[in-house]
Protein backbone atom coordinates (compact mmCIF):
# COMPACT_ATOMS: atom_id res chain seq x y z
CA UNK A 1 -75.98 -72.33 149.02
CA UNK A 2 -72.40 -71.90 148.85
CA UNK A 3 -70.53 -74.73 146.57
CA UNK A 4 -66.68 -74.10 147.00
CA UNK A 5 -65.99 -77.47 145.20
CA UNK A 6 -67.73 -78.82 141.91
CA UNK A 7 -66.87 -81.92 140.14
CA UNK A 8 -67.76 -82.99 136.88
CA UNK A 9 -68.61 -86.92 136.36
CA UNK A 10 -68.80 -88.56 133.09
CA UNK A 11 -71.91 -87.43 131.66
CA UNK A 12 -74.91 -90.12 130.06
CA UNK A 13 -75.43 -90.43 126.76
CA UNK A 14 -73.97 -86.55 125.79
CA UNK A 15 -71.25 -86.66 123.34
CA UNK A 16 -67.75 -84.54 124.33
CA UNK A 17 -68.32 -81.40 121.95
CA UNK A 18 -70.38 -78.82 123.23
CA UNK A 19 -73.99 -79.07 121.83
CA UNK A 20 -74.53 -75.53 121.03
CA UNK A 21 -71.02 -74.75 118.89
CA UNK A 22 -72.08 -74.80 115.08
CA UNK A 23 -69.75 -76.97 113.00
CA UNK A 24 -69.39 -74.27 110.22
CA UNK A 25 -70.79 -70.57 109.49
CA UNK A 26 -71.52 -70.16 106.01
CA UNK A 27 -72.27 -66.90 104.39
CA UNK A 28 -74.04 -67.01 100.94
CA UNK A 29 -75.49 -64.24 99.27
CA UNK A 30 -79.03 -64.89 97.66
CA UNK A 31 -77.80 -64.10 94.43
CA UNK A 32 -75.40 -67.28 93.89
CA UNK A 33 -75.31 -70.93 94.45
CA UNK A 34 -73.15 -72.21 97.51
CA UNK A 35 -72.27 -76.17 97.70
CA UNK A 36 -70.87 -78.50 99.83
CA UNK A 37 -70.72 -82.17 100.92
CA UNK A 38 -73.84 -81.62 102.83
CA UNK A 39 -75.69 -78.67 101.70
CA UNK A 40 -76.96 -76.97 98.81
CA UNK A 41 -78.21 -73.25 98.56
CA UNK A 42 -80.30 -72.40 95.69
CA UNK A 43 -81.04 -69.04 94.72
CA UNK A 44 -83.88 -67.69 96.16
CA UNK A 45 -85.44 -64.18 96.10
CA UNK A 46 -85.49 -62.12 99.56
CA UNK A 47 -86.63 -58.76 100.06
CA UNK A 48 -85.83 -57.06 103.39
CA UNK A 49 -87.96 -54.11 103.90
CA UNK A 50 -89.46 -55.49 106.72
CA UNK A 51 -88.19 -57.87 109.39
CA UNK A 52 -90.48 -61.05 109.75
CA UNK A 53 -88.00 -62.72 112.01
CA UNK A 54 -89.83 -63.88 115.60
CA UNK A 55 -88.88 -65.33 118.94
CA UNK A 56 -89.53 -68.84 117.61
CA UNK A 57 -87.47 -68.60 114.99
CA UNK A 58 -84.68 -68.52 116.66
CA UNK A 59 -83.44 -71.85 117.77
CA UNK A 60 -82.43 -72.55 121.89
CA UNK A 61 -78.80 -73.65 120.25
CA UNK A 62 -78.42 -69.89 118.62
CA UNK A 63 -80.05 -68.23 121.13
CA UNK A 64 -76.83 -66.14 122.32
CA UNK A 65 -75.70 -65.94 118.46
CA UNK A 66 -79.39 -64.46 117.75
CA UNK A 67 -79.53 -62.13 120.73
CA UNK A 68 -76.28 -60.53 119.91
CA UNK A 69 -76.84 -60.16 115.99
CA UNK A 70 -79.21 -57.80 114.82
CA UNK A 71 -78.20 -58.95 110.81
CA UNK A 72 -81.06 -61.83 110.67
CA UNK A 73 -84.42 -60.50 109.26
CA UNK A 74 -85.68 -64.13 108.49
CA UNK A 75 -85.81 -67.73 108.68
CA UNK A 76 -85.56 -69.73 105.78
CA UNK A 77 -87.32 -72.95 107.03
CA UNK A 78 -87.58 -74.32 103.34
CA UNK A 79 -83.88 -73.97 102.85
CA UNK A 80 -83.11 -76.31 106.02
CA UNK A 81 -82.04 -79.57 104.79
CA UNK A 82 -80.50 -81.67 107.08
CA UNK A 83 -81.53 -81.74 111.28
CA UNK A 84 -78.23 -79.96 112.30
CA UNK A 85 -78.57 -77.05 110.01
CA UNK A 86 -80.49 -73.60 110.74
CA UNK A 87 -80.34 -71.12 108.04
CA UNK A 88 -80.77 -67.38 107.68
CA UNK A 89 -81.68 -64.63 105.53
CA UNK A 90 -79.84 -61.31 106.16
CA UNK A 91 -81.13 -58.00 106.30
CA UNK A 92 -78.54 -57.03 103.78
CA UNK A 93 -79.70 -59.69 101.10
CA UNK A 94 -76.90 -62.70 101.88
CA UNK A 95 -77.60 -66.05 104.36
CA UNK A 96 -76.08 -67.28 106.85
CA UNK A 97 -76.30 -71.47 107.87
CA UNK A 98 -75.36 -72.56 110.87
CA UNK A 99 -74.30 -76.93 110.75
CA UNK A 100 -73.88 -77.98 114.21
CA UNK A 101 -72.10 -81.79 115.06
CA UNK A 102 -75.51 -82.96 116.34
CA UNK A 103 -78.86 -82.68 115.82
CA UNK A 104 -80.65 -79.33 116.69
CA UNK A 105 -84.32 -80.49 115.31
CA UNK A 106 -86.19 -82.97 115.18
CA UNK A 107 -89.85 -84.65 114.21
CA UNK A 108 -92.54 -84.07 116.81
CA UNK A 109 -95.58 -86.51 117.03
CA UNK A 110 -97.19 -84.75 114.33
CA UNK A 111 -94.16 -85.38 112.02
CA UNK A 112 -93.56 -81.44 111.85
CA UNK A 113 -89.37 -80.74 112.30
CA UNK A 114 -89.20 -78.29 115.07
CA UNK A 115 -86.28 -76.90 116.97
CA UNK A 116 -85.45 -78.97 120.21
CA UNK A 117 -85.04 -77.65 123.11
CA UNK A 118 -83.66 -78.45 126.82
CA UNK A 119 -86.25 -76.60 128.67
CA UNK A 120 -87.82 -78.78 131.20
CA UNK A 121 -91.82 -79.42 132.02
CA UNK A 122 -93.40 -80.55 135.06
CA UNK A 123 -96.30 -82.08 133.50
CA UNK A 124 -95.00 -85.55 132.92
CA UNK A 125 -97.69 -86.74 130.66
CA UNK A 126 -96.57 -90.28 129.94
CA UNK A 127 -98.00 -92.96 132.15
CA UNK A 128 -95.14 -95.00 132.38
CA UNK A 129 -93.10 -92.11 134.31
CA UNK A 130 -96.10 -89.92 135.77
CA UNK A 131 -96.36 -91.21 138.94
CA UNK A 132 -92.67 -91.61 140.06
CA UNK A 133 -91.09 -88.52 137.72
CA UNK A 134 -91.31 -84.03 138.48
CA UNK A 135 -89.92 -83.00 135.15
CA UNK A 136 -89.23 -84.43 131.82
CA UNK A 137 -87.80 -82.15 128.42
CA UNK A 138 -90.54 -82.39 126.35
CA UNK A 139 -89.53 -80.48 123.19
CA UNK A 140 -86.98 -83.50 121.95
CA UNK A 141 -87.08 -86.81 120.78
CA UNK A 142 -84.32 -87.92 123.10
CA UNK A 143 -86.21 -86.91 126.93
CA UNK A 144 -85.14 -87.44 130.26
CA UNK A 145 -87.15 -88.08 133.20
CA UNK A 146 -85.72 -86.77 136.64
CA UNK A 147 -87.63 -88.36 139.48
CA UNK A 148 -89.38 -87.07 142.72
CA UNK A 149 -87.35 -88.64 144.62
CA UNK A 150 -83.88 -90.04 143.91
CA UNK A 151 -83.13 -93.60 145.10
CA UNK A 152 -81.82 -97.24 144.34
CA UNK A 153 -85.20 -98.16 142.62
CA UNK A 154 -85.86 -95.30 140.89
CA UNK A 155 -83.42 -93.03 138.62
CA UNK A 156 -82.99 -90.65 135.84
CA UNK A 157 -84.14 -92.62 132.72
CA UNK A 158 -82.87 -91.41 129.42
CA UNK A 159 -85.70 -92.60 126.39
CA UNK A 160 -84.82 -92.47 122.93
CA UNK A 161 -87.16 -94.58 119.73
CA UNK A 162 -88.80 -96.71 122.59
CA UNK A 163 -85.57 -97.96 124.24
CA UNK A 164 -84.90 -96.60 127.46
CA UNK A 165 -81.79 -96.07 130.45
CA UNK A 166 -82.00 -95.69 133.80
CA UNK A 167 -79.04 -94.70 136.15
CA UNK A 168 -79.19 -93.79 139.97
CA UNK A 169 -76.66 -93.72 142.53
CA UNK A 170 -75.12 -96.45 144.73
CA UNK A 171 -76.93 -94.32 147.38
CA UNK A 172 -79.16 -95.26 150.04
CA UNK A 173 -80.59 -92.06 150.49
CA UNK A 174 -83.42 -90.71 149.57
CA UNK A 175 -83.36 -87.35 147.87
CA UNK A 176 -86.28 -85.13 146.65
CA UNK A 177 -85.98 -83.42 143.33
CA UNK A 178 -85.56 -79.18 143.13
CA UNK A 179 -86.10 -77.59 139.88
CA UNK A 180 -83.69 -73.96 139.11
CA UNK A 181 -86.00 -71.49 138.09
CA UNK A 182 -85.21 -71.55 134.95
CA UNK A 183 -86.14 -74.93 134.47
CA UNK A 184 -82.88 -76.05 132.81
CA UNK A 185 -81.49 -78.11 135.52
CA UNK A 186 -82.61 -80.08 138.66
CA UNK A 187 -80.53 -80.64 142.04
CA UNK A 188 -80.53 -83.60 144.37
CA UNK A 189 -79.50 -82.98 148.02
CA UNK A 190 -77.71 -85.01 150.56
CA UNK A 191 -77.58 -87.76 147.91
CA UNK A 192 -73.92 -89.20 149.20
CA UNK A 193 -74.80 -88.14 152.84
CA UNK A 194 -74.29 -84.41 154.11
CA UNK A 195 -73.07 -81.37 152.14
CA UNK A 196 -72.96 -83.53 148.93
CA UNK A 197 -75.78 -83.81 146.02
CA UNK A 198 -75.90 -84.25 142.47
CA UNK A 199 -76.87 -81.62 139.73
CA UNK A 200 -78.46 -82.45 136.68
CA UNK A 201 -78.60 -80.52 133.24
CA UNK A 202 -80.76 -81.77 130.18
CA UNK A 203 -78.89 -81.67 126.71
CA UNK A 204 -80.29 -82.47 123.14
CA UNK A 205 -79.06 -85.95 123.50
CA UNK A 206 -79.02 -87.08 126.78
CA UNK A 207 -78.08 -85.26 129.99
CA UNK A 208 -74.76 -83.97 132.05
CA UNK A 209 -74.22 -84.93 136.00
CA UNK A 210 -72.17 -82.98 138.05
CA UNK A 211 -71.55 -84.21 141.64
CA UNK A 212 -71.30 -81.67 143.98
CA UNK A 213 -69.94 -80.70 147.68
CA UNK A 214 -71.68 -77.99 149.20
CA UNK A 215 -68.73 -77.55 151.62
CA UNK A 216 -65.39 -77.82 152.56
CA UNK A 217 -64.58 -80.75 154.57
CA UNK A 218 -61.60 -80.96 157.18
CA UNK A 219 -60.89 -84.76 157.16
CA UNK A 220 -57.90 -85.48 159.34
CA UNK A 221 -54.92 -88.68 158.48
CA UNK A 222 -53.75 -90.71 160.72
CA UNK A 223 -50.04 -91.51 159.22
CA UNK A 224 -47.62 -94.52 160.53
């Protein structure tokens, strides 16, 4: 598919900063005590002889950062106070912290604080949205549902601590759902008739909508 012309909507529910830019980098080395308004590092002990840094340590909002950095040996879980910090020891003995301006983690259904993540799943498990919705971000306590089929009666839904949006276009077509392969992102076609449809991208707190033409379009003016 060739898109010549994209256009970016306002998105639902996504605040304006970009949700994986941390706040602050703070280096502290393990031997001192580093404060601020919002953090506190207390001295702690590492030995780096051996790396016991794994895949799952490394949060979807650092996973560029982490990929590019070879300095992180391991995460220091205990150390991470607040749901928009994710802290590291170094291999040379200091820390780093990343504080983000939103909330990276958050507590599953088993109350354990795990790092959220975008990814969508087609195995919409809740019965409220399993017979109408393809894919739903699971790993986050802010989801959205993206349905079969868009229409006027049924849209993407946005549901956060049991309250719940739904938004669809003044459309009356009816568009089925396609999933990118990497299962960050769906696409609607034809939703606003042909060589038109609307993409949509999961974030930690909601979801961006692009509207999109597929194609350039000669439209010709009658002026008097």
């Amino acid at each position: 598919m060739n898109i010549f012309i994209k256009k970016a909507v306002s998105s639902i529910l996504v605040a304006a900063f970009a949700v994986c830019t941390p706040l602050h980098d703070a280096y502290a080395n393990s031997e001192s005590i580093e404060e601020s308004a919002d953090l506190k590092f207390v001295d702690t002990a590492y030995e780096s002889a051996s790396s016991v840094l794994s895949k799952n340590d490394i949060p979807e909002c650092l996973s560029l950062e982490a990929s590019e950095n070879s300095k992180f040996a391991a995460r220091l879980y205990e150390k991470e106070t607040a749901l928009d910090t994710v802290l590291f020891a170094n291999k040379d003995g200091s820390e780093t912290v990343y504080i983000f301006n939103e909330d990276v983690k958050y507590a599953n259904e088993s109350g354990k604080i795990v790092d959220k993540s975008s990814k969508l799943y087609s195995n919409v498990e809740d019965k409220a949205y399993s017979s109408d919705y393809s894919y739903v971000n699971k790993e986050n306590d802010i989801n959205t549902y993206f349905p079969k089929f868009l229409k006027t009666d049924v849209g993407v839904t946005v549901e956060a601590q049991a309250h719940s949006i739904e938004m669809y276009p003044i459309s009356n077509v009816v568009s089925k759902v396609t999933a990118d392969d990497d299962m960050y992102g769906v696409y609607y076609d034809g939703v606003f008739g042909e060589f038109t449809g609307i993409r949509y991208e999961p974030s930690f707190s909601g979801y961006k909508e692009d509207i999109v033409l597929e194609k350039m379009l000669e439209i010709n003016l009658n002026l008097y």
